[in-house]
N, C-alpha and C. Protein backbone atom coordinates (compact mmCIF):
# COMPACT_ATOMS: atom_id res chain seq x y z
N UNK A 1 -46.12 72.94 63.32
CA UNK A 1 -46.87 71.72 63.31
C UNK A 1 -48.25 72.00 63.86
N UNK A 2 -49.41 71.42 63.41
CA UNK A 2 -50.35 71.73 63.54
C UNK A 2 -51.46 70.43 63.45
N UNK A 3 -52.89 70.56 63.65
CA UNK A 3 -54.06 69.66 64.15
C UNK A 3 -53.82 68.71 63.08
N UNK A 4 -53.69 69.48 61.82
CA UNK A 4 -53.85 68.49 60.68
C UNK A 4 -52.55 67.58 60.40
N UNK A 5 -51.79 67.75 61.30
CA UNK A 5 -50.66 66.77 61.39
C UNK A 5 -51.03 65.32 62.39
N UNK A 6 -51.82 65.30 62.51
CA UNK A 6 -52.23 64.46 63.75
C UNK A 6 -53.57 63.85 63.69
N UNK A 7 -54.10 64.27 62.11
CA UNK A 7 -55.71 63.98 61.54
C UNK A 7 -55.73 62.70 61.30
N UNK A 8 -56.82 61.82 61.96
CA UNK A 8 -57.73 60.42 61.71
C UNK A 8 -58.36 61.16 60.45
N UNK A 9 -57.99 61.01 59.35
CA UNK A 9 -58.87 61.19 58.14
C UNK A 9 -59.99 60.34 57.58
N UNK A 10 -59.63 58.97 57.68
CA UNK A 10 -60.68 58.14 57.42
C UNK A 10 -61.56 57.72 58.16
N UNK A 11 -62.11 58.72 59.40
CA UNK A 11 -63.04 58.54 60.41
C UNK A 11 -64.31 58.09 60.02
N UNK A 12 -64.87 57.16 60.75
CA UNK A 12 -66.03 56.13 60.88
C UNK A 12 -67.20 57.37 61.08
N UNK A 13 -68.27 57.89 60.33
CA UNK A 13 -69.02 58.23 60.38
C UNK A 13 -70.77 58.30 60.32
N UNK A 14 -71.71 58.65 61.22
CA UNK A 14 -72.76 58.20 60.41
C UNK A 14 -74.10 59.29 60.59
N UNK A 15 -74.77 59.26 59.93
CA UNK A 15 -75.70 60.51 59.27
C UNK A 15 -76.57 60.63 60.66
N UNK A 16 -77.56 62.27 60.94
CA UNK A 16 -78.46 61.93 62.38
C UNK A 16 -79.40 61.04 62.18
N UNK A 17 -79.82 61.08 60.97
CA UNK A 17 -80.68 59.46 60.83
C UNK A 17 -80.33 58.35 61.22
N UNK A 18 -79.48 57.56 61.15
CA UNK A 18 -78.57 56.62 62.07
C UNK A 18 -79.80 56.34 63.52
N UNK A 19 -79.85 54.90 63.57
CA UNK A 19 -80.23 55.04 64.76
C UNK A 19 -79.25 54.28 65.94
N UNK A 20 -79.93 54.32 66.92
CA UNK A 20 -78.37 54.02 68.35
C UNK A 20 -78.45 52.80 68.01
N UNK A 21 -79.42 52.08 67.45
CA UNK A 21 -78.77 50.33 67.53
C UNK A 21 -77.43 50.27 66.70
N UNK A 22 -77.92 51.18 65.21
CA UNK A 22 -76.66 51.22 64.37
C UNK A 22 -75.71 51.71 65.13
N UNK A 23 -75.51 53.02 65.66
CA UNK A 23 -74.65 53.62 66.58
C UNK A 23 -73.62 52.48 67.34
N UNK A 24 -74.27 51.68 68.46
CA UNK A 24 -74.30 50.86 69.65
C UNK A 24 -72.99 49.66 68.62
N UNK A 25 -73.95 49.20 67.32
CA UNK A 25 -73.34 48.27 66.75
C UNK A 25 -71.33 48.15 66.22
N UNK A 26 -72.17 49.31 65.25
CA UNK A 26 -70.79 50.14 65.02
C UNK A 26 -69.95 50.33 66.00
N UNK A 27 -70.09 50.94 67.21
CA UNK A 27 -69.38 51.39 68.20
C UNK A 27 -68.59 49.62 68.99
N UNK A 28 -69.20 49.06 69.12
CA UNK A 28 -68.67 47.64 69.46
C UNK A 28 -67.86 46.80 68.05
N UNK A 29 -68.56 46.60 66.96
CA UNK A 29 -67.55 46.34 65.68
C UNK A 29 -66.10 46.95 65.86
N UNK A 30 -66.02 48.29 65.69
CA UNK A 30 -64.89 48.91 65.13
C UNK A 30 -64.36 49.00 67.09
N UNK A 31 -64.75 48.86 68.16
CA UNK A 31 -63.86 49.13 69.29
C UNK A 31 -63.81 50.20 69.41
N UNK A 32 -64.57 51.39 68.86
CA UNK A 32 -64.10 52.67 69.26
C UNK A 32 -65.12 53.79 70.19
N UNK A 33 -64.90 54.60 70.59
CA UNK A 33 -65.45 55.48 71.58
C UNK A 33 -66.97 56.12 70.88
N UNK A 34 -66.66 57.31 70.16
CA UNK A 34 -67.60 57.78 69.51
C UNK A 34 -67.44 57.80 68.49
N UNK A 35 -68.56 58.43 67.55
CA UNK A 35 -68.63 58.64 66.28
C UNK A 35 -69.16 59.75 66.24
N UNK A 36 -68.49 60.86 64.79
CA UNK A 36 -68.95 62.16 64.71
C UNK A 36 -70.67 61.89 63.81
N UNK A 37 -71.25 62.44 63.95
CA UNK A 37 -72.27 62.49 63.43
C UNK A 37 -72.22 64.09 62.48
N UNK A 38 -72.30 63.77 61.05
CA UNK A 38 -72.37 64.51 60.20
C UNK A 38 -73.44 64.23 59.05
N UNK A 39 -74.15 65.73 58.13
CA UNK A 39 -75.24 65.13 57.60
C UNK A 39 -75.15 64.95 56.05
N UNK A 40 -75.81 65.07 54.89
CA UNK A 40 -75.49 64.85 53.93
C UNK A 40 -74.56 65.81 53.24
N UNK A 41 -74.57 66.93 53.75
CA UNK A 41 -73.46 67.77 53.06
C UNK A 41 -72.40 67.95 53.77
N UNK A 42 -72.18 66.85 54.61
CA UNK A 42 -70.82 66.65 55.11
C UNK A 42 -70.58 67.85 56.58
N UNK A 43 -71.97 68.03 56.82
CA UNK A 43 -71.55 69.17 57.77
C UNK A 43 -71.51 68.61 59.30
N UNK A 44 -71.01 68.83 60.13
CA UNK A 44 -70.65 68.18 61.63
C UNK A 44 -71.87 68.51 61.90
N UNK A 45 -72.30 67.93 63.51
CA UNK A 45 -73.49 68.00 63.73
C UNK A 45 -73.33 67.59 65.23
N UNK A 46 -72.49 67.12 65.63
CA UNK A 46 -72.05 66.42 66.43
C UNK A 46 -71.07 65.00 66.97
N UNK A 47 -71.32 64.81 68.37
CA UNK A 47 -70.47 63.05 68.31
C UNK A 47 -71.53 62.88 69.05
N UNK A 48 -71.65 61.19 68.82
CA UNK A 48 -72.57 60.10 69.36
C UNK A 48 -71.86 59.12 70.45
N UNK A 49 -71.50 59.00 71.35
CA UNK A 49 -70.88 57.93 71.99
C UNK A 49 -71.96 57.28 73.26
N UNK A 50 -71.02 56.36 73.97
CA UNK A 50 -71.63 55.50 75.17
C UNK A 50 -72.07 56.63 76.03
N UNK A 51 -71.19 57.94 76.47
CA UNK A 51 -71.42 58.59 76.91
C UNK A 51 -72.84 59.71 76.68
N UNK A 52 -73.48 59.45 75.78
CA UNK A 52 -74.54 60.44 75.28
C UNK A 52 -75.18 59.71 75.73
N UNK A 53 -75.96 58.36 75.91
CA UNK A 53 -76.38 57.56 76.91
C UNK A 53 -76.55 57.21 77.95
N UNK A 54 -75.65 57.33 78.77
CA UNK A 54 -75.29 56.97 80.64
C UNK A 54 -76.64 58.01 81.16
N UNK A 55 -76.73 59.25 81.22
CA UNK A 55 -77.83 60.26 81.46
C UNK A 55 -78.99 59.22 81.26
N UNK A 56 -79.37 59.02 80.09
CA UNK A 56 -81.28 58.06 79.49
C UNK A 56 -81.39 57.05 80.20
N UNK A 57 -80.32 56.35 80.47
CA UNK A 57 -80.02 54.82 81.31
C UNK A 57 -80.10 55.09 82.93
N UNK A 58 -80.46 56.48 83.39
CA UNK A 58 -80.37 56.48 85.35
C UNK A 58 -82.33 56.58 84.98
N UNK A 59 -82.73 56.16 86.45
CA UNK A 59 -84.13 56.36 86.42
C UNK A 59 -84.22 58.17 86.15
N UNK A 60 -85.73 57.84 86.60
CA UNK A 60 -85.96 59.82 85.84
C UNK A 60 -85.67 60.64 87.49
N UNK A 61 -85.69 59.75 88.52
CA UNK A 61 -85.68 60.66 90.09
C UNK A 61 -84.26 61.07 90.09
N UNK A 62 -83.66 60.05 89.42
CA UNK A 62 -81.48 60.90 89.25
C UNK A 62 -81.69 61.77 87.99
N UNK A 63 -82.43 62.14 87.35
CA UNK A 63 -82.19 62.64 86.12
C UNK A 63 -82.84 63.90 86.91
N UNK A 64 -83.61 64.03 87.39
CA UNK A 64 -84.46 65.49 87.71
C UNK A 64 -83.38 66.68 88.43
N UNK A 65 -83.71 67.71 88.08
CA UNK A 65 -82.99 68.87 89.00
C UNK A 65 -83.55 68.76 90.59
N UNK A 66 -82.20 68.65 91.27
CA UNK A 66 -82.55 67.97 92.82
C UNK A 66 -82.43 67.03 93.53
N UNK A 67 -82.62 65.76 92.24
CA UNK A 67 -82.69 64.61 92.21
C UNK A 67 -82.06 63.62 92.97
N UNK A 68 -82.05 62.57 92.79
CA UNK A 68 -81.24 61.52 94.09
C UNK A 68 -79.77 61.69 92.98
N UNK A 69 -78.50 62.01 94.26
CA UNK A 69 -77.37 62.65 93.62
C UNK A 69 -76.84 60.85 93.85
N UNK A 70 -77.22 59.96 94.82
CA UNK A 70 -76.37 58.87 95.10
C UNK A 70 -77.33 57.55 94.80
N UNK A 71 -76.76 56.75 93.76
CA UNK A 71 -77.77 55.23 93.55
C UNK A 71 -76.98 54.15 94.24
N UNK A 72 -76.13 54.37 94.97
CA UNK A 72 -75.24 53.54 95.57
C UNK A 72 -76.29 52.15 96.55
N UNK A 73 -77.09 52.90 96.56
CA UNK A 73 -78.57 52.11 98.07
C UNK A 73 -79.62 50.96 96.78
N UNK A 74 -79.31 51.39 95.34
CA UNK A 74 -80.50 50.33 94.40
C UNK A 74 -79.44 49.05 94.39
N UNK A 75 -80.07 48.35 94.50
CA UNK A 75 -79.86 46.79 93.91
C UNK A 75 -80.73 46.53 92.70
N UNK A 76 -79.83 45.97 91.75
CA UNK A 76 -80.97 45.03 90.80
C UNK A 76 -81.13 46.57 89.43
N UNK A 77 -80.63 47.30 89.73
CA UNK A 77 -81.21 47.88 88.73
C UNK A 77 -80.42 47.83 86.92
N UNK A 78 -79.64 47.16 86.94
CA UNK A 78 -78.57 46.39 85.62
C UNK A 78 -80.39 46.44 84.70
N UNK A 79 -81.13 45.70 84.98
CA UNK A 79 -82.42 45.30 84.16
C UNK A 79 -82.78 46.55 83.41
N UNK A 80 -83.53 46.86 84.35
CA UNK A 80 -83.90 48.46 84.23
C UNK A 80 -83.39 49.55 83.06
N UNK A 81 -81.50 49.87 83.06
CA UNK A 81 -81.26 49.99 82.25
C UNK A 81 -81.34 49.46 81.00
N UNK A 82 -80.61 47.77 80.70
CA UNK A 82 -81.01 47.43 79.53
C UNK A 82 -82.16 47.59 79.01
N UNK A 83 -83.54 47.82 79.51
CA UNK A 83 -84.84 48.02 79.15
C UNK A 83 -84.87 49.54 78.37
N UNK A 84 -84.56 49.92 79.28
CA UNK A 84 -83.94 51.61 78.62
C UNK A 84 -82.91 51.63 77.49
N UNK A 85 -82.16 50.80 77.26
CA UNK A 85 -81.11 50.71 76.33
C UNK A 85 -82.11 50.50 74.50
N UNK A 86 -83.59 48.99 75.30
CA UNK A 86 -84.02 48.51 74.31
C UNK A 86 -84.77 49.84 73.53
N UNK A 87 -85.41 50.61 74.59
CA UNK A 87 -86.48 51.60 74.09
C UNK A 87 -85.50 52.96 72.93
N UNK A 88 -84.37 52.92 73.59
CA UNK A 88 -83.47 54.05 73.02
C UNK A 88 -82.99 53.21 71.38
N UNK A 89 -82.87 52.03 71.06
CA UNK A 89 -82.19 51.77 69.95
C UNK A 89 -82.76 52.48 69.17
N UNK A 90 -83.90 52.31 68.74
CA UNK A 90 -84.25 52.80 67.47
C UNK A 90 -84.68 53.83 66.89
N UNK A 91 -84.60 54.50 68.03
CA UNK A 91 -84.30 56.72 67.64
C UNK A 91 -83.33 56.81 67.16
N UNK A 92 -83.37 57.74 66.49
CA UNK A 92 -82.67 58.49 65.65
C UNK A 92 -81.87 58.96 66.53
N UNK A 93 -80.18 59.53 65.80
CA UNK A 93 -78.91 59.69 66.59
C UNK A 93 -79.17 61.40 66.79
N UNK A 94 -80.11 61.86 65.88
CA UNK A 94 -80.58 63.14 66.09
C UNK A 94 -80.73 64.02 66.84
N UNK A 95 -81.52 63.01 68.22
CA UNK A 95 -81.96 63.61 69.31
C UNK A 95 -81.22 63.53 70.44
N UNK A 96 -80.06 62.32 69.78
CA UNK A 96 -79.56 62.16 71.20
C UNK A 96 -77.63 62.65 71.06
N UNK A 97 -77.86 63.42 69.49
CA UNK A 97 -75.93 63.61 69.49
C UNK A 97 -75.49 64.54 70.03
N UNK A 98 -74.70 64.47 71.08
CA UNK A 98 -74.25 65.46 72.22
C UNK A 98 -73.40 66.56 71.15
N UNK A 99 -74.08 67.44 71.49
CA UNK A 99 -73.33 69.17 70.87
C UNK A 99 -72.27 69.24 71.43
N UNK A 100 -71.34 69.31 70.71
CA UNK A 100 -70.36 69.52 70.76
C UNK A 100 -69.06 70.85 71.70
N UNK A 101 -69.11 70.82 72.70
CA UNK A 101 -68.56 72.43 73.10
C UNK A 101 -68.01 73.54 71.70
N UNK A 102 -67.94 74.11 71.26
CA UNK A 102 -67.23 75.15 70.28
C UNK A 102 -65.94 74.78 70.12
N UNK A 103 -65.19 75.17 71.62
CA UNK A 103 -64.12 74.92 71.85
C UNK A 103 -62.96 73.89 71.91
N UNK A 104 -64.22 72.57 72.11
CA UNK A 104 -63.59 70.96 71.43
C UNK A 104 -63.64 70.94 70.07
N UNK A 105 -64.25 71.78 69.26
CA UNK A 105 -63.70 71.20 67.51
C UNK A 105 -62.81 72.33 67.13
N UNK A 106 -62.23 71.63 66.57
CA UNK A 106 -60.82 71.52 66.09
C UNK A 106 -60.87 72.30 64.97
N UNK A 107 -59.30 73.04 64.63
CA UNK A 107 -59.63 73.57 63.08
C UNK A 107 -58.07 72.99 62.70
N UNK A 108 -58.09 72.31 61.68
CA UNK A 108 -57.03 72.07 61.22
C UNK A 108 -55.80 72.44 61.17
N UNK A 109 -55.59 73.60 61.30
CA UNK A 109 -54.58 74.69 61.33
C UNK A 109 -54.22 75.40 62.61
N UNK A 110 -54.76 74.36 64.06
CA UNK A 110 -54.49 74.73 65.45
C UNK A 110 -53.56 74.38 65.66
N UNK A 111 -52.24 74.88 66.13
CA UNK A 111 -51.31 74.74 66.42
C UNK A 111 -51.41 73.79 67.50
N UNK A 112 -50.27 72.66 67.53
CA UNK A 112 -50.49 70.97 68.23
C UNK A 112 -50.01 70.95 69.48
N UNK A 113 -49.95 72.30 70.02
CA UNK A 113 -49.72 72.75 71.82
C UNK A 113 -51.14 72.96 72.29
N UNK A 114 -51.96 73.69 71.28
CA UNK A 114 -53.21 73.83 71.64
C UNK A 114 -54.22 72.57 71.62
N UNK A 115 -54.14 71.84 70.77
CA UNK A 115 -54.68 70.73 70.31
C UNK A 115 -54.61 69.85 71.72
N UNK A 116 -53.17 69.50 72.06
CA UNK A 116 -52.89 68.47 73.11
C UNK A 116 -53.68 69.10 74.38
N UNK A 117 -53.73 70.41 74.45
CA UNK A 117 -54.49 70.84 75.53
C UNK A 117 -55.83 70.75 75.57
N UNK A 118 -56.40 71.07 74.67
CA UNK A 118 -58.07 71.05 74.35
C UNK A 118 -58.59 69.27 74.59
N UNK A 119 -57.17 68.35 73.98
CA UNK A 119 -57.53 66.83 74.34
C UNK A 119 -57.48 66.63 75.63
N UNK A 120 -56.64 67.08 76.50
CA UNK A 120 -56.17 67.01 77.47
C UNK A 120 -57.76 67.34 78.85
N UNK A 121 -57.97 68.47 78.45
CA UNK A 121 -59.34 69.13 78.76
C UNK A 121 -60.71 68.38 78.27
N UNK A 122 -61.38 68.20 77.22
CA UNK A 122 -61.97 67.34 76.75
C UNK A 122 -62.30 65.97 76.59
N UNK A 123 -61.03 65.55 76.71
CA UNK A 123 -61.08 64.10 76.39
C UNK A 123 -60.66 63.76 74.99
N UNK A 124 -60.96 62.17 74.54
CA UNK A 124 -60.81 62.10 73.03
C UNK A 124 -60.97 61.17 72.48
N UNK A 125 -61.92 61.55 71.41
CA UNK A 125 -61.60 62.16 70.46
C UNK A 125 -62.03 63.66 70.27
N UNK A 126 -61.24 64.47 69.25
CA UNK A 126 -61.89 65.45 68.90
C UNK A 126 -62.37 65.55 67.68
N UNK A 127 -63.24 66.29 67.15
CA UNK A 127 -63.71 66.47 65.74
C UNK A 127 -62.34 67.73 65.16
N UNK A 128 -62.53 67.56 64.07
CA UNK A 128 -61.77 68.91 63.15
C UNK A 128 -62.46 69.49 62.37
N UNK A 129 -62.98 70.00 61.89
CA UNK A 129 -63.70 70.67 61.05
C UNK A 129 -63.19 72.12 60.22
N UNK A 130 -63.60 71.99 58.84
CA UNK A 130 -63.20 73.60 58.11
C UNK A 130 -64.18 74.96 58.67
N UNK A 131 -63.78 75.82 58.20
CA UNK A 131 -64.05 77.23 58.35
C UNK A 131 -66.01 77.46 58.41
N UNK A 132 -66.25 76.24 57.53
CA UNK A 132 -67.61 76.22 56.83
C UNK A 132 -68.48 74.68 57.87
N UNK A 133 -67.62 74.37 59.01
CA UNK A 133 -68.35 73.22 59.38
C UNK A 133 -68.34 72.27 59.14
N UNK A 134 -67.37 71.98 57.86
CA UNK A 134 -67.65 70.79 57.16
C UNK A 134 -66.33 69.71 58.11
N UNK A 135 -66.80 68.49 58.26
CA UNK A 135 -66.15 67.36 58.97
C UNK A 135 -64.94 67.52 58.20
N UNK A 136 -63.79 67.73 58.52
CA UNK A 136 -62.54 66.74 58.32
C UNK A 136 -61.71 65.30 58.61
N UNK A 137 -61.93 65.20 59.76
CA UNK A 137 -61.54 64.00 60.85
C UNK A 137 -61.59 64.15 62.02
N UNK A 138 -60.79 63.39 62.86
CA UNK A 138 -60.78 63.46 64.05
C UNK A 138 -58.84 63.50 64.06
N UNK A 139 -58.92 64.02 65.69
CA UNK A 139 -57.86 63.83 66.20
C UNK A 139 -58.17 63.43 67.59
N UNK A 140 -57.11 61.99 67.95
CA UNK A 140 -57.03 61.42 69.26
C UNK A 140 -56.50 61.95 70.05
N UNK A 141 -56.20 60.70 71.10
CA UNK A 141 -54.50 61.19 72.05
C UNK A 141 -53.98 60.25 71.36
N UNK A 142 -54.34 59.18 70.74
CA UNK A 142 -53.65 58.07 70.28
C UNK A 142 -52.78 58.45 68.63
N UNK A 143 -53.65 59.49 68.02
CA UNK A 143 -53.16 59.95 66.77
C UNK A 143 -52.31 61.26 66.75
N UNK A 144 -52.59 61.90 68.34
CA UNK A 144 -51.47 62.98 68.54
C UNK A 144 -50.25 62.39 68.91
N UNK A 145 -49.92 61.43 69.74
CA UNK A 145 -49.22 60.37 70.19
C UNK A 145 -48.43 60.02 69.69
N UNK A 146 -48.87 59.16 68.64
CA UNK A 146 -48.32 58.91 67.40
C UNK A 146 -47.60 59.92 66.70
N UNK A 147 -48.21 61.05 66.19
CA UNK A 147 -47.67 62.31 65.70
C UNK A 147 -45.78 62.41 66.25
N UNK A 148 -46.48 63.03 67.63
CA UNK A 148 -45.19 63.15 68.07
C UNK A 148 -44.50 62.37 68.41
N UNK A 149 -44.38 61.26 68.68
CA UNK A 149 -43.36 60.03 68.29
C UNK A 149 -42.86 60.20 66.89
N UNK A 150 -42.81 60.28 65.97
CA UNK A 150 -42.45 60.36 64.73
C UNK A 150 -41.49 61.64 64.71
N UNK A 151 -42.29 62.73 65.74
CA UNK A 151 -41.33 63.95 65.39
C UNK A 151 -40.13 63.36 66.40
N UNK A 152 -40.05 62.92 67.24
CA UNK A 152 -38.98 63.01 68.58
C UNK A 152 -37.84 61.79 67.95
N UNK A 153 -38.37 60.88 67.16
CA UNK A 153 -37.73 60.34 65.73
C UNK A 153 -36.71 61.56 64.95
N UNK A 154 -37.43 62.38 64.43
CA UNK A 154 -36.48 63.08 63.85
C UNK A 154 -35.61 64.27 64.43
N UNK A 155 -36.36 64.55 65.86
CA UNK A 155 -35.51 64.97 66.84
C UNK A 155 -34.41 64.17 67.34
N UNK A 156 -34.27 63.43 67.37
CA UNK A 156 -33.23 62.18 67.86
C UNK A 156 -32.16 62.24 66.37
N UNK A 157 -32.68 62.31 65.23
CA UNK A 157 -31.84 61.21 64.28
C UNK A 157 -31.09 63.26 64.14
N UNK A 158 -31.79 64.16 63.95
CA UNK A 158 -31.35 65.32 64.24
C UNK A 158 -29.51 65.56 65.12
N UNK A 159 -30.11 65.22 66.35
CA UNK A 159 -29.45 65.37 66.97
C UNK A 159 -27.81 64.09 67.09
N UNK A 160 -28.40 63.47 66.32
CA UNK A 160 -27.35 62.18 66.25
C UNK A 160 -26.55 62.83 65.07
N UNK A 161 -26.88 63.05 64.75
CA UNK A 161 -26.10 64.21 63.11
C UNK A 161 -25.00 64.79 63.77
N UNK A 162 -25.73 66.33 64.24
CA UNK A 162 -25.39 67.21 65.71
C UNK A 162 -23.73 66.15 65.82
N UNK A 163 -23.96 65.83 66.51
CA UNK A 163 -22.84 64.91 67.42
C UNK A 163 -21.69 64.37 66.36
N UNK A 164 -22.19 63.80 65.34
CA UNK A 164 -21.15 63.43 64.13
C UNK A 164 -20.31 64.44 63.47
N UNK A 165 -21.53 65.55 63.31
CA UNK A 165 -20.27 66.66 62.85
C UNK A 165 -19.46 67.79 63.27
């Protein structure tokens, strides 16, 4: 059993042209975390989420190497961000789609011990991708989850056999 047993195939995608309002929008419509960002020839490129954001949204004195490590002492600064939120909509997802580690995308054909670990490590979603880069889907914890519920189904009805004969 393997990654592609456990593939979101019809994953929500959108080009680096995309900008974060679209991003932002999408991401609240559909309820979901990120989105892979892939380009016209279907090639990965990255994911876009809330998280590629949180960094643009601290002032620039937490962002600097050195920087103030604790904002626990600001009041009032909720504004601030949204102001930052307004200036970020309408760039392009280009500049801001977090690269991906190597090691978080997925190849279809990863055996689903490795998979649960790399989610496990990473977080999730993950991307999947072919040999050539090209997007396949994603895999969750919610679509590995699922997966194996279905198998422990036929581990069970297995074993109920087992016992009958």
């Amino acid at each position: 059993m393997s990654c592609k047993d456990a593939l979101i195939k019809n994953a929500i995608t959108l080009p680096p042209e995309a900008t974060v309002n679209e991003a932002l929008r999408l991401i609240d419509e559909r309820e979901i975390r990120t989105i892979p960002v892939v380009d016209a020839t279907n090639r990965f490129i990255g994911m876009f989420g809330l998280h590629c954001l949180m960094e643009d949204l601290l002032p620039m004195a937490a962002r600097m190497e050195g920087g103030i490590t604790d904002l626990g002492f600001v009041e009032g600064g909720a504004p601030g961000a949204a102001k930052r939120i307004r200036k970020l909509a309408p760039l392009s997802l280009k500049g801001l789609v977090e690269r991906t580690d190597k090691s978080a995308v997925l190849s279809p054909d990863l055996p689903m011990l490795e998979v649960i670990r790399r989610l496990a490590e990473f977080g999730s979603p993950l991307p999947v991708v072919d040999e050539n880069h090209g997007f396949i889907g994603l895999v969750s914890e919610q679509s590995c989850l699922s997966f194996l519920n279905n198998v422990l189904k036929d581990v069970e009805a297995e074993e109920k056999e087992e016992k009958h004969d």
